[in-house]
C-alpha atoms as a PDB file:
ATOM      1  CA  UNK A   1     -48.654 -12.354   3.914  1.00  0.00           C
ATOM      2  CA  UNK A   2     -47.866  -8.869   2.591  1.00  0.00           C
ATOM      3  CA  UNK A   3     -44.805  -7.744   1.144  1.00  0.00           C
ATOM      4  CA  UNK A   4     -43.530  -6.120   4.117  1.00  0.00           C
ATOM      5  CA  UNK A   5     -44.492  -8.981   6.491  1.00  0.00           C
ATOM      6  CA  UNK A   6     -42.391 -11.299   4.892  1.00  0.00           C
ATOM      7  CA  UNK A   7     -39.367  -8.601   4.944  1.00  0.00           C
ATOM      8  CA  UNK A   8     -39.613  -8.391   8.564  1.00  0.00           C
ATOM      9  CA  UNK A   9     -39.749 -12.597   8.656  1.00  0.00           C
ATOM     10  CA  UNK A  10     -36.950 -12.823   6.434  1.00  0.00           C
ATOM     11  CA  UNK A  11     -35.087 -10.229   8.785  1.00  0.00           C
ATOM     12  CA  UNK A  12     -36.097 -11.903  11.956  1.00  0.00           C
ATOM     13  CA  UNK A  13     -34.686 -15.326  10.987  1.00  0.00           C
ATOM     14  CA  UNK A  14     -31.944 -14.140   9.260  1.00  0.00           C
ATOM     15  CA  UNK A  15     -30.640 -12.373  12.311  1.00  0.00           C
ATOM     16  CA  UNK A  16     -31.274 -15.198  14.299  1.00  0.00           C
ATOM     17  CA  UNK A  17     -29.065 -17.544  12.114  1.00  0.00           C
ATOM     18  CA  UNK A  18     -26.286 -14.207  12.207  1.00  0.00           C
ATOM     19  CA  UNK A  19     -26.561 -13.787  15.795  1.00  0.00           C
ATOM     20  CA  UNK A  20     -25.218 -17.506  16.487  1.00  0.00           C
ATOM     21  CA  UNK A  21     -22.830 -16.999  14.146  1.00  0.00           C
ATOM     22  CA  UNK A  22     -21.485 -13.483  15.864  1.00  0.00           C
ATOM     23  CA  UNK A  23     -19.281 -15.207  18.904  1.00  0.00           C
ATOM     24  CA  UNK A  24     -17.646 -17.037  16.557  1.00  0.00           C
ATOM     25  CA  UNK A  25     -16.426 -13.704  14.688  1.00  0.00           C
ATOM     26  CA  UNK A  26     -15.399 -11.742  17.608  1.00  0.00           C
ATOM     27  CA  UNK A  27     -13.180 -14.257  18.153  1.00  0.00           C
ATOM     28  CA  UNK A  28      -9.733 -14.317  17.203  1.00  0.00           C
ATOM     29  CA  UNK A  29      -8.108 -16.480  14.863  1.00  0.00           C
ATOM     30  CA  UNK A  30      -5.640 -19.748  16.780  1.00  0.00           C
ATOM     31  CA  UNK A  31      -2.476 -18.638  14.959  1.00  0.00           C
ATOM     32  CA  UNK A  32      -3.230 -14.673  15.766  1.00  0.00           C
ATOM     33  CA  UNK A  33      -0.272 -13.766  18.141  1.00  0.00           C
ATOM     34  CA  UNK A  34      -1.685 -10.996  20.636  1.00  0.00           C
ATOM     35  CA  UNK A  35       0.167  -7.343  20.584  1.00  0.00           C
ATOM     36  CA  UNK A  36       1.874  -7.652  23.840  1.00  0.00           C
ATOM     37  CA  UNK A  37       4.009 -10.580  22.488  1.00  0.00           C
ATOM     38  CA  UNK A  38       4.464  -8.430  18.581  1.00  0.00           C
ATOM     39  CA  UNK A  39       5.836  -5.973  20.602  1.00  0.00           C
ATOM     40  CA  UNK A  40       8.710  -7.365  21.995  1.00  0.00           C
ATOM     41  CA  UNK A  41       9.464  -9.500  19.102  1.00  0.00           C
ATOM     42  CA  UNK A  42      12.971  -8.402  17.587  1.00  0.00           C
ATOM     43  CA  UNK A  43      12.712  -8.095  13.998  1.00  0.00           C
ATOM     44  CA  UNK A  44      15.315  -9.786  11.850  1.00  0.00           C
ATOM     45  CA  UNK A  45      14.097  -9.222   8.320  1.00  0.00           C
ATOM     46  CA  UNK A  46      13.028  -6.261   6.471  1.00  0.00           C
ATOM     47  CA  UNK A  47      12.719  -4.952   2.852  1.00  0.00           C
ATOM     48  CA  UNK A  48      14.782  -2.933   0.731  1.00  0.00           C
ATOM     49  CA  UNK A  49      13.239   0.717   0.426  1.00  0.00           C
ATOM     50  CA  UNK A  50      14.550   1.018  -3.364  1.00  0.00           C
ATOM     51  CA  UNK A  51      13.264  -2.567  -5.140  1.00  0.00           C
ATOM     52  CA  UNK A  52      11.140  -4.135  -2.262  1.00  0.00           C
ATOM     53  CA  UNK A  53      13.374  -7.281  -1.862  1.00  0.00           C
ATOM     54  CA  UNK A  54      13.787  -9.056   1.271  1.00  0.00           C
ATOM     55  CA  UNK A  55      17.245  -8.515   3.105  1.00  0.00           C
ATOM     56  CA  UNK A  56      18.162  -9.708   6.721  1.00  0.00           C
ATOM     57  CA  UNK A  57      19.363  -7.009   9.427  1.00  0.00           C
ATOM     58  CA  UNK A  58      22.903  -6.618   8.656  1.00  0.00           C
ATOM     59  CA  UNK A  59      22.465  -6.103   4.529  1.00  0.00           C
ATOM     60  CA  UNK A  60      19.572  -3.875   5.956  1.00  0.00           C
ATOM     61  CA  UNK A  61      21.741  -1.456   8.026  1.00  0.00           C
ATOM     62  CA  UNK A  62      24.494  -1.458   5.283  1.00  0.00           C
ATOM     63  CA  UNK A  63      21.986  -0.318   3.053  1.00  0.00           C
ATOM     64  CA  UNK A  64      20.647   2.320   5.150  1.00  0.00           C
ATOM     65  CA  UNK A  65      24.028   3.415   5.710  1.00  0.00           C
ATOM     66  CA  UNK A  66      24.851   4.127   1.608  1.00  0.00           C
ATOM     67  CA  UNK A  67      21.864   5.768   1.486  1.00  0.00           C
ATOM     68  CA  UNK A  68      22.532   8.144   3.830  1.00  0.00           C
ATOM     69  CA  UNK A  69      26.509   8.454   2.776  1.00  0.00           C
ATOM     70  CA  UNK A  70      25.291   8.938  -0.615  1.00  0.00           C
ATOM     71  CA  UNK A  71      26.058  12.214  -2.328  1.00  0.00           C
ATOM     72  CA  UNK A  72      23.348  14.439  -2.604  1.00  0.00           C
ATOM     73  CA  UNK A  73      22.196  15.845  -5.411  1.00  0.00           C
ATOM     74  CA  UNK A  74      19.961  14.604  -8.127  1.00  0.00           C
ATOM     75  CA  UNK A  75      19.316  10.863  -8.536  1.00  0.00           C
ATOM     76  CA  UNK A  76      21.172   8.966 -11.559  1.00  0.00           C
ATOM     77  CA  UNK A  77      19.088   8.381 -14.574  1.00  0.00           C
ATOM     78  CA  UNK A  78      20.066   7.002 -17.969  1.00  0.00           C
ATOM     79  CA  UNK A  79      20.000   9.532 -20.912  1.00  0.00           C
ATOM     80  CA  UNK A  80      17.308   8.691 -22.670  1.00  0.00           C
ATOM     81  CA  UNK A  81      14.752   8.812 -19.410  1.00  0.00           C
ATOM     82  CA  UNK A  82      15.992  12.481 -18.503  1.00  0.00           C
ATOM     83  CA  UNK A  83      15.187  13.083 -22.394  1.00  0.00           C
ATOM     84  CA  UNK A  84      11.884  11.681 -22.182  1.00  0.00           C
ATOM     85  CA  UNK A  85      11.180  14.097 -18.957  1.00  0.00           C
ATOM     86  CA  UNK A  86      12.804  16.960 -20.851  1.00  0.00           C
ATOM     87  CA  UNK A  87      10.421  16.511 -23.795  1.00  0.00           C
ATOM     88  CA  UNK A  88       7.208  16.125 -21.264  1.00  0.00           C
ATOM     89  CA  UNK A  89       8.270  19.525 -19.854  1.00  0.00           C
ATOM     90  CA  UNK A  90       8.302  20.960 -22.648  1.00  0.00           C
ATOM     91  CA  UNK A  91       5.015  19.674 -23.741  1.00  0.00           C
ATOM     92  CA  UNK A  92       3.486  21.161 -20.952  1.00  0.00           C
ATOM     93  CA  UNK A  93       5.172  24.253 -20.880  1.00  0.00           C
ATOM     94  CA  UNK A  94       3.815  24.510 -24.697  1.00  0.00           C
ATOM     95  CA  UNK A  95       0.061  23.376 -23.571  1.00  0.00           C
ATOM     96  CA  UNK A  96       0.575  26.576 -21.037  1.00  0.00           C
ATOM     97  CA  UNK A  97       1.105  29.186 -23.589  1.00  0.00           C
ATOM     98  CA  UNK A  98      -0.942  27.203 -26.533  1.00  0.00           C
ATOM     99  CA  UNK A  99      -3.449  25.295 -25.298  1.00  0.00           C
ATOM    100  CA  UNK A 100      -5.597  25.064 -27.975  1.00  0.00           C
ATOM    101  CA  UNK A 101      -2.908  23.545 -30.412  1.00  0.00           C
ATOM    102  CA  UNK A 102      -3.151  19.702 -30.246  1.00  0.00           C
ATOM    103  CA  UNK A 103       0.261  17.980 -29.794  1.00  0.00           C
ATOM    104  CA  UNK A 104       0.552  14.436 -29.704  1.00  0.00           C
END
């Protein structure tokens, strides 16, 4: 057999062995609930938008209710982090003007 004879053989039986395999893939899984019954599930649980932990409902809406309370204005960070940004701008404000002058 040529080269190409025994691609199309290979491809032939190959597709065969896929094609009895396909129902079982469109399928979906036992323990998949269907959307009509996610959507009217309540949700009880959810995550903390700052540090990702879990918190039920009530900790949840006290949260959200700080964080909109909260004083605006810029965001607390320690002294040496705002130094460390302070330094980084002017780094780049330097690489701007010199930027042929390698600072490390």
């Amino acid at each position: 057999m040529r080269r190409s004879q025994q691609f199309h053989a290979i491809a032939v039986i190959s597709g065969l062995l896929l094609s009895g395999i396909e129902p079982l893939l469109a399928l979906p899984s036992p323990e998949d609930k269907p959307e009509e019954v996610l959507r009217t599930e309540i949700i009880t649980g959810a995550r903390s938008p700052i540090d990702g932990r879990p918190l039920s409902a009530a900790e949840y809406a006290e949260l959200q209710t700080e964080i909109a309370t909260a004083p605006p204005g810029r965001p607390q960070v320690s002294v040496k982090v705002r130094r460390t940004i302070n330094l980084l701008r002017i780094r780049r404000f330097i690489k701007t003007i010199l930027p042929f002058v390698p600072i490390k």
